[in-house]
N, C-alpha and C. Protein backbone atom coordinates (compact mmCIF):
# COMPACT_ATOMS: atom_id res chain seq x y z
N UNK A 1 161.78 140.16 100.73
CA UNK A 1 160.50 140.17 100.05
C UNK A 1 159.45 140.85 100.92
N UNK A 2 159.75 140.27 102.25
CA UNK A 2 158.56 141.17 103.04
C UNK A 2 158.57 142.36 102.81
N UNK A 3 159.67 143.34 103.04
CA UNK A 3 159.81 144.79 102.61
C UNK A 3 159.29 145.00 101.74
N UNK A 4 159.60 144.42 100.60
CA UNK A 4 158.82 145.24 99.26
C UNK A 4 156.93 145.23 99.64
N UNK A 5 156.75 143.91 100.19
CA UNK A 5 155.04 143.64 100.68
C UNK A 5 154.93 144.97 101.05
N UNK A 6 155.67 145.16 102.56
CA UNK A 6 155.28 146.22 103.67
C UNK A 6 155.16 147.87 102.42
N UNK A 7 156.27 148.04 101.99
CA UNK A 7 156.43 149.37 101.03
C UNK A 7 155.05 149.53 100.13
N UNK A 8 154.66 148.14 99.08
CA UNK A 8 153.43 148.71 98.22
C UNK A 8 152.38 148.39 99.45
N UNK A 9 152.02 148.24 100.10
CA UNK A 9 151.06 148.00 100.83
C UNK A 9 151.04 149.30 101.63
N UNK A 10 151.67 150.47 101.83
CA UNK A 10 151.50 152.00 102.75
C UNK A 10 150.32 152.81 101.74
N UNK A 11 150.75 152.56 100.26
CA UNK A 11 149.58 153.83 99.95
C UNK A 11 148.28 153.40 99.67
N UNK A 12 147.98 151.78 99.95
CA UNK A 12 146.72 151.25 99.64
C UNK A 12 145.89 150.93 98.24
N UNK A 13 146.22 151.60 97.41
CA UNK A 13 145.37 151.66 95.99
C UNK A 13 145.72 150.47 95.58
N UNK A 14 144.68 150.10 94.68
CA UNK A 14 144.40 148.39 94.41
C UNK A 14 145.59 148.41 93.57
N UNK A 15 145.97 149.01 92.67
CA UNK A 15 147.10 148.93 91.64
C UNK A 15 148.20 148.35 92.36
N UNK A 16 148.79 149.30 93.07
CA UNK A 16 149.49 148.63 94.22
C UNK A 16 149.63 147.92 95.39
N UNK A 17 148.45 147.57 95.61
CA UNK A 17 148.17 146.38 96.27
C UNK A 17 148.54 145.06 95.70
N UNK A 18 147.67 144.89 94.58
CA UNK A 18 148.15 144.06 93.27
C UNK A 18 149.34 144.05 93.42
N UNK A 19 150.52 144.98 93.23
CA UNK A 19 152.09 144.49 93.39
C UNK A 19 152.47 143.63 94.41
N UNK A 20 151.75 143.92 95.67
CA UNK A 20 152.25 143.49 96.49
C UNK A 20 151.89 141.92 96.76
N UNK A 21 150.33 141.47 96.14
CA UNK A 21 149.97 140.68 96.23
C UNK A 21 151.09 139.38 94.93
N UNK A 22 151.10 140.23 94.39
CA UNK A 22 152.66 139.54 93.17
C UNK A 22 153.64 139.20 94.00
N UNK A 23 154.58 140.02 94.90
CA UNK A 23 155.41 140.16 95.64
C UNK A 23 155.15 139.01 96.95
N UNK A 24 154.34 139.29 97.14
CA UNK A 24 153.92 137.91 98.38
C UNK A 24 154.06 136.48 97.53
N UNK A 25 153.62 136.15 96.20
CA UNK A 25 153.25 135.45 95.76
C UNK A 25 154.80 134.56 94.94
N UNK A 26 155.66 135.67 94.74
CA UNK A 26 156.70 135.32 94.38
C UNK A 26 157.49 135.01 96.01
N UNK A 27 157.63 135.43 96.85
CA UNK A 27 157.88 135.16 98.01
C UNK A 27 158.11 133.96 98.66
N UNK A 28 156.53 133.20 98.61
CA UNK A 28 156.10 131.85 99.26
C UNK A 28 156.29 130.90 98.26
N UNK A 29 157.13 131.29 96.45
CA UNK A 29 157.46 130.26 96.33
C UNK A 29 159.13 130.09 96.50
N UNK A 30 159.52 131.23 97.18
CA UNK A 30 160.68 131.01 97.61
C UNK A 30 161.07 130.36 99.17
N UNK A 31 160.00 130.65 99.87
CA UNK A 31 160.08 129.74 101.33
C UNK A 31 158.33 129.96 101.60
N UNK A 32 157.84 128.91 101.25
CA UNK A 32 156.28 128.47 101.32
C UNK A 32 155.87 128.33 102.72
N UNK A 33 156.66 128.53 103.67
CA UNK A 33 156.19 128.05 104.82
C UNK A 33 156.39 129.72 106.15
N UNK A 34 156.54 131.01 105.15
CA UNK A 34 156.84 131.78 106.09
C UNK A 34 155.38 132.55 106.58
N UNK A 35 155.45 132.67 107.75
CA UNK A 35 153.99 133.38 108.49
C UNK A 35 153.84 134.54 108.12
N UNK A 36 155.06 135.21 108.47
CA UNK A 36 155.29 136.47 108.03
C UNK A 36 154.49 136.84 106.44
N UNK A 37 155.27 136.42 105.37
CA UNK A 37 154.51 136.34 104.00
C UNK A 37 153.16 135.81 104.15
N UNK A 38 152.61 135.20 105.06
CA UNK A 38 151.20 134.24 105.21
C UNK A 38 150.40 135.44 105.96
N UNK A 39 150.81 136.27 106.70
CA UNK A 39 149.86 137.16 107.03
C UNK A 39 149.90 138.92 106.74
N UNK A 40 150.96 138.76 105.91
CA UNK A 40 150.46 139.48 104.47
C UNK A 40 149.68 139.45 103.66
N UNK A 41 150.04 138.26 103.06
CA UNK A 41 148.91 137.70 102.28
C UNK A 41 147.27 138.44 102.83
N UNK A 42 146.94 137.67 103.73
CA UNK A 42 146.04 137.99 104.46
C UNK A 42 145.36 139.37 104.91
N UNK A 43 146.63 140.47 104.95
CA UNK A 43 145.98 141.90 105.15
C UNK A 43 146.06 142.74 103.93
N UNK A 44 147.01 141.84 102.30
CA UNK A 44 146.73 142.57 101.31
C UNK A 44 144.91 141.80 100.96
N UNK A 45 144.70 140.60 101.08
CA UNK A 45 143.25 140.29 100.49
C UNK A 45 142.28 141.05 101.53
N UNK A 46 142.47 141.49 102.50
CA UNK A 46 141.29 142.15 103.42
C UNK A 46 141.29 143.35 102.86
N UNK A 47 142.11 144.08 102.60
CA UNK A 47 142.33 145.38 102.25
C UNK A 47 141.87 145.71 101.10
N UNK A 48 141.66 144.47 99.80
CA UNK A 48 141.50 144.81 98.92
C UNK A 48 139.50 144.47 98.82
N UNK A 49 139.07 143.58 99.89
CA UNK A 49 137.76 143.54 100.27
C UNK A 49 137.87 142.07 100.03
N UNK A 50 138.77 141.28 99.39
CA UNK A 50 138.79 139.69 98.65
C UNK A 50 138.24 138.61 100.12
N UNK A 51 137.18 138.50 100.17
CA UNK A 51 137.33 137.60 100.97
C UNK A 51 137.33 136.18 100.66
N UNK A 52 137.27 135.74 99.76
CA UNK A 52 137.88 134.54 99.20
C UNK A 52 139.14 133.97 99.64
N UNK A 53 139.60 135.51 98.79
CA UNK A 53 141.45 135.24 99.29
C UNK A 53 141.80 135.21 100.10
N UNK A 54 141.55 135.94 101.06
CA UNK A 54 141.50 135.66 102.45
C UNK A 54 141.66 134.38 102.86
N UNK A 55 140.40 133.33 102.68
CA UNK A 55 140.08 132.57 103.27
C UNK A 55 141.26 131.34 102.35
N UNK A 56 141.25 131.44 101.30
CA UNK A 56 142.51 130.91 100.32
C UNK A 56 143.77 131.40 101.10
N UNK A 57 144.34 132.30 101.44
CA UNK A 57 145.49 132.43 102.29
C UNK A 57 145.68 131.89 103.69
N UNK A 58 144.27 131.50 104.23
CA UNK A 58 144.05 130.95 105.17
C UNK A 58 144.41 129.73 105.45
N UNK A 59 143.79 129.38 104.35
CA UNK A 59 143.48 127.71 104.17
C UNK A 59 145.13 126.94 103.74
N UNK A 60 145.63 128.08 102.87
CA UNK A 60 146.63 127.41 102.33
C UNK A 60 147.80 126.95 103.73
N UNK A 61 147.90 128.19 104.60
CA UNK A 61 148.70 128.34 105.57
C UNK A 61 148.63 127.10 106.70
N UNK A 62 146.91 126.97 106.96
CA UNK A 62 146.93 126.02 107.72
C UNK A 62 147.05 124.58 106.95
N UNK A 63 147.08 124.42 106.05
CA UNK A 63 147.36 122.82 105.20
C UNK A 63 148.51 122.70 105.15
N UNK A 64 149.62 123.59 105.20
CA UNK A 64 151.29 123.41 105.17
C UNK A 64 151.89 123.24 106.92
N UNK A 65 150.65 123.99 107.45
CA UNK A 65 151.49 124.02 109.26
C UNK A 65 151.04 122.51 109.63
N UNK A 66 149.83 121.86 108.99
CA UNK A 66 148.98 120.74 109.50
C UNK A 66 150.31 119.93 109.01
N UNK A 67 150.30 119.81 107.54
CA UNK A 67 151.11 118.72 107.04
C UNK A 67 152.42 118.60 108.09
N UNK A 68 153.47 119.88 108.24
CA UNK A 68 154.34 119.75 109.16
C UNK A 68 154.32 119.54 110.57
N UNK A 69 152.78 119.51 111.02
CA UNK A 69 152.54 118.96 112.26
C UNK A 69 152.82 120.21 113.39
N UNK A 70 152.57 121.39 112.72
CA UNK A 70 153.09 122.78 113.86
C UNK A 70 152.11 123.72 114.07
N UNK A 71 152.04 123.98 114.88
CA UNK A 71 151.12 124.98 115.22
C UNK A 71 151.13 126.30 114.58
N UNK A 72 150.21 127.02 114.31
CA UNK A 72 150.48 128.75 113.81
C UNK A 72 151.16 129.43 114.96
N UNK A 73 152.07 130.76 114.65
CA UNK A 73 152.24 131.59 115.71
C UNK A 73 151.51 132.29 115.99
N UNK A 74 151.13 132.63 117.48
CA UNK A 74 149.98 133.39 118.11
C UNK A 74 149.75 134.70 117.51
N UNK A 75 150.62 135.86 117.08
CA UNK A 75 150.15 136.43 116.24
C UNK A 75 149.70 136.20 114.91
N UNK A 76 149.66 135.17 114.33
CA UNK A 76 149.65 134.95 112.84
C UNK A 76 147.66 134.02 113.73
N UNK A 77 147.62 133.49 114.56
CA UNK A 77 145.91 133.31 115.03
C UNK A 77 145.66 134.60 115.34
N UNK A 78 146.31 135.30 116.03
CA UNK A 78 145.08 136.94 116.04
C UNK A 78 144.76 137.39 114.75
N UNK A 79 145.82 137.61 113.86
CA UNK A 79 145.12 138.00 112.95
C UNK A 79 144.02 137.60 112.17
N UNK A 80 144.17 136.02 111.91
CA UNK A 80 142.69 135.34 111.50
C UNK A 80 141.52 135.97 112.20
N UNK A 81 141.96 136.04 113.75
CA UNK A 81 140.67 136.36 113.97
C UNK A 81 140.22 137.45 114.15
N UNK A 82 141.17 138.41 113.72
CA UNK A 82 140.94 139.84 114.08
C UNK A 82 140.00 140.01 112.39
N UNK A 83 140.83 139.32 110.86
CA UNK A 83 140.43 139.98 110.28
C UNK A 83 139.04 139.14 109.70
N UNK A 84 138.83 138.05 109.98
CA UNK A 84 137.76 137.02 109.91
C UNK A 84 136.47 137.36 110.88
N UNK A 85 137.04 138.78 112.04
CA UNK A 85 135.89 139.35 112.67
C UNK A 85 135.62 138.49 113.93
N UNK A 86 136.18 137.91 114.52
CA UNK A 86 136.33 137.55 115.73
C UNK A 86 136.98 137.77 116.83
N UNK A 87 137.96 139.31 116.48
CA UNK A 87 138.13 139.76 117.64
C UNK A 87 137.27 140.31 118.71
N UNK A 88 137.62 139.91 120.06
CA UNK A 88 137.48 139.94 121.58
C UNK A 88 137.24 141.84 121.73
């Protein structure tokens, strides 16, 4: 599933962004707990300007790592904060 993300997500246009945002979406209900798909999520809603969604992909990610009691992976926190504008 990631592949197909990574593929509509090269030429950028919302049309196909939209696929990909489908594609992520069918994804996480096949394993809800992957980072990978979680920070997709995350650079198709930046890309598309959504900052809602964003913050909805955010939120969702950290309520499933909380419930399981795990930390995010350190790249999957840079990106929050890279695309939330708190990069260093």
């Amino acid at each position: 599933m990631q592949t197909i993300v990574a593929w509509r997500m090269v030429s950028g246009t919302a049309h196909v962004l939209a696929a990909a945002r489908q594609a992520v979406a069918i994804g996480l209900t096949v394993e809800e707990v992957s980072e990978v798909l979680y920070r997709d999520w995350m650079r198709l809603e930046h890309a598309l300007a959504n900052r809602p969604g964003l913050h909805t992909a955010i939120i969702s990610l950290q309520t499933i790592t909380h419930a399981l009691r795990s930390d995010l992976e350190p790249e999957t926190e840079a990106l929050i904060d890279e695309l939330m504008g708190h990069a260093a």
